[in-house]
Protein backbone atom coordinates (compact mmCIF):
# COMPACT_ATOMS: atom_id res chain seq x y z
CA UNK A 1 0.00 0.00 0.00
CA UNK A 2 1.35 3.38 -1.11
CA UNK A 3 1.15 5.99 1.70
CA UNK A 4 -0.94 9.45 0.77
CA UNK A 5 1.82 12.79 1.92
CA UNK A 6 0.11 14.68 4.58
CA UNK A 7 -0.41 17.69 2.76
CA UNK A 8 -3.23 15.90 0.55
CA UNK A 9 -4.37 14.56 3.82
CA UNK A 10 -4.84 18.01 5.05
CA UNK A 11 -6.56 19.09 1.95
CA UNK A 12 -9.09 16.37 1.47
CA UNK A 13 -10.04 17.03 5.60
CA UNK A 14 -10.64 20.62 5.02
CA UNK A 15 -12.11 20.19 1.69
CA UNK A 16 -14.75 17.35 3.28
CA UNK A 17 -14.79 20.06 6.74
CA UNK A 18 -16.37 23.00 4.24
CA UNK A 19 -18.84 21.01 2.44
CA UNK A 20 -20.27 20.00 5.84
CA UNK A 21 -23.53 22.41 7.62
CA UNK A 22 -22.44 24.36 10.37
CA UNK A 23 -25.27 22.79 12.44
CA UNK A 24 -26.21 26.75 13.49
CA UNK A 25 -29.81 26.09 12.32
CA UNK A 26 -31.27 22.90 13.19
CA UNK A 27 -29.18 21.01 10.92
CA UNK A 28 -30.11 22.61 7.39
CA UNK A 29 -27.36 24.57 7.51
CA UNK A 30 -27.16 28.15 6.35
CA UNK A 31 -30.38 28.04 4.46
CA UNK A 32 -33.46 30.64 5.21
CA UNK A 33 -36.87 28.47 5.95
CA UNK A 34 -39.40 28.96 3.23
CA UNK A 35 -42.42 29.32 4.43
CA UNK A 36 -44.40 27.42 1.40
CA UNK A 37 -42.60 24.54 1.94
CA UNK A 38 -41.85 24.70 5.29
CA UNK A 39 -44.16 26.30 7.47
CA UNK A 40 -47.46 26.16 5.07
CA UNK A 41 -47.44 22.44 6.05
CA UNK A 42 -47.20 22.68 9.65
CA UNK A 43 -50.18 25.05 10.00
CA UNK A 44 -52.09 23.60 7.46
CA UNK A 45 -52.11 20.35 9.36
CA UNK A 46 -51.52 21.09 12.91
CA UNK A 47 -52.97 24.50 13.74
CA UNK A 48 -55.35 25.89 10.85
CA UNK A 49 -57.65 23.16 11.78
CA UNK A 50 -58.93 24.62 15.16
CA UNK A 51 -58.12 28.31 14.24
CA UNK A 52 -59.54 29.11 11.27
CA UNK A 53 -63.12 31.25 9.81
CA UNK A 54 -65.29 28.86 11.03
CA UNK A 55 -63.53 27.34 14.19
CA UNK A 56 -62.07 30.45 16.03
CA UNK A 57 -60.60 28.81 19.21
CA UNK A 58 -58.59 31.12 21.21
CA UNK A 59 -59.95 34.22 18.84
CA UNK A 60 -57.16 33.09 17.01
CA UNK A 61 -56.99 32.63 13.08
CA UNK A 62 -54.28 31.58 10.81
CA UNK A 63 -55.35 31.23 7.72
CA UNK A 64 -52.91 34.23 6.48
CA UNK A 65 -50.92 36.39 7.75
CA UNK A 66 -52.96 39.37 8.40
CA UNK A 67 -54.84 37.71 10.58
CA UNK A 68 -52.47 35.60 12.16
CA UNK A 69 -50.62 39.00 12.88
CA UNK A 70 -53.88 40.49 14.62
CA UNK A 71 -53.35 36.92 17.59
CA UNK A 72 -55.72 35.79 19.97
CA UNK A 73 -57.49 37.10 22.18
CA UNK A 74 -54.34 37.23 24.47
CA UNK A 75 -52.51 39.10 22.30
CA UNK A 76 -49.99 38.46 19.25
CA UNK A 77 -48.84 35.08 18.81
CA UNK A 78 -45.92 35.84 16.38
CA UNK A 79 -42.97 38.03 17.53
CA UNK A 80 -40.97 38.62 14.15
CA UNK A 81 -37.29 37.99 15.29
CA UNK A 82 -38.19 36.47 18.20
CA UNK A 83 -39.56 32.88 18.62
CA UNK A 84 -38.64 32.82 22.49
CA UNK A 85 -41.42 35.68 22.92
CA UNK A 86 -44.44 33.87 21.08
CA UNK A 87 -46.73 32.09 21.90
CA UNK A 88 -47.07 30.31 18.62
CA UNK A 89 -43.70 28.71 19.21
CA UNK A 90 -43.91 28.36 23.00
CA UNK A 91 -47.37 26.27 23.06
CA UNK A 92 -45.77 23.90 21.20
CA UNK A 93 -42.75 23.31 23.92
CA UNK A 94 -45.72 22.68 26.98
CA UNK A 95 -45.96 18.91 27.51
CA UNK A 96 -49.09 17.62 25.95
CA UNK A 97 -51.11 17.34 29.54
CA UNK A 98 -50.64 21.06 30.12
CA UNK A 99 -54.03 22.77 28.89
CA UNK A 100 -52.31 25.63 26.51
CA UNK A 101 -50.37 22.51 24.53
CA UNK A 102 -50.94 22.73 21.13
CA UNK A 103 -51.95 21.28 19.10
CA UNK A 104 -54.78 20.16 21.43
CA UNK A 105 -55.65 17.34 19.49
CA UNK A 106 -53.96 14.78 17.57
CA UNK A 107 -49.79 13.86 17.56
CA UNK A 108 -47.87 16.89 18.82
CA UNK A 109 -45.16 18.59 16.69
CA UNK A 110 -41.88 16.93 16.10
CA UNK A 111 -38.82 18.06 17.01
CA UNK A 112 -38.27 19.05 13.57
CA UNK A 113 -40.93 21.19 13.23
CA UNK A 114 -40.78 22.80 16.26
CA UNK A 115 -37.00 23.67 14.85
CA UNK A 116 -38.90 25.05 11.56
CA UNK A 117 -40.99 27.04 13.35
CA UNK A 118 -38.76 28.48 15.78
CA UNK A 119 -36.43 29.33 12.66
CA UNK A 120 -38.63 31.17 10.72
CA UNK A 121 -39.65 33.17 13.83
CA UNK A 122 -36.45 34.16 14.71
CA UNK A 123 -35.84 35.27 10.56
CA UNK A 124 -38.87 37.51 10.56
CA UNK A 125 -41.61 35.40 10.05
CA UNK A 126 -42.10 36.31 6.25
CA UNK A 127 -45.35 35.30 5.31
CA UNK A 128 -46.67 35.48 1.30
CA UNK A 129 -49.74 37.41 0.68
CA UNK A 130 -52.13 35.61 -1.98
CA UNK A 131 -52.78 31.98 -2.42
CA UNK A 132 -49.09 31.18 -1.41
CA UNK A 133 -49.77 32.40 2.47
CA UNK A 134 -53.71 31.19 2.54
CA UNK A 135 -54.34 28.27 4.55
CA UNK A 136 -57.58 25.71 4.38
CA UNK A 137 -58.12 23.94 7.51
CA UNK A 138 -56.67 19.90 6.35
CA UNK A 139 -57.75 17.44 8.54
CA UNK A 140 -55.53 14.40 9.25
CA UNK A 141 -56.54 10.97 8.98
CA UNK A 142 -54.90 8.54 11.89
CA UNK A 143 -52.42 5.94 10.84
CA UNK A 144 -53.57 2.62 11.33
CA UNK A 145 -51.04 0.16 12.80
């Protein structure tokens, strides 16, 4: 077996070292979370279906951001820049037998998209007007086992 000189070494380890995520933001690296494909799905699914036109739980409706914007009767849910601060984020920390967990039905968030939605919190919580940023209430059929 032929030995490799050190100096490729070195240059294949920092060559393999910058093509890997910095691990900053939940793993998907430097990339911005697009709310379409990111967040649409998690509200669609989890949250639109209790707070919506015709289901207004909490006087709280998401199905775009204008009125998502306006909260619940409690106040705003989304703090822009700051996920720590709202309440959209922070209801989905509470263990499932506290009374404010959301969502209140059905399986509770993964970590994963708990990450996605803390993300695009803390990046500004951009939010498409139009048919991009309207949600319909989707409910979920149970997986059968």
């Amino acid at each position: 077996m032929k030995a490799v000189p050190l100096s490729a070494l070195s240059a294949i380890v920092l060559s393999v070292a910058a093509c890997q995520p910095s691990g900053e933001s939940g793993g998907k690296g430097d990339s911005k979370v697009d709310f379409v494909n990111d967040v649409k799905p998690i509200l669609q699914t989890q949250c639109v279906r209790c707070h919506n036109d015709q289901s207004l739980m909490g006087g709280l409706n998401l199905m775009n951001r204008e009125l998502a914007m306006r909260g619940s009767k409690r106040g705003p849910v989304v703090i822009p820049g700051d996920a720590e601060k709202s309440p959209l984020y922070r209801v989905t920390l509470l263990p499932a037998e506290q009374d404010h967990a959301m969502p209140a039905t059905g399986a509770k968030l993964t970590d994963g998209e708990k990450a996605i939605l803390r993300q695009w919190i803390d990046e500004g919580a951009e939010w498409p007007e139009g048919p991009e940023g309207t949600l319909e209430p989707v409910s979920i059929e149970p997986t059968k086992v």
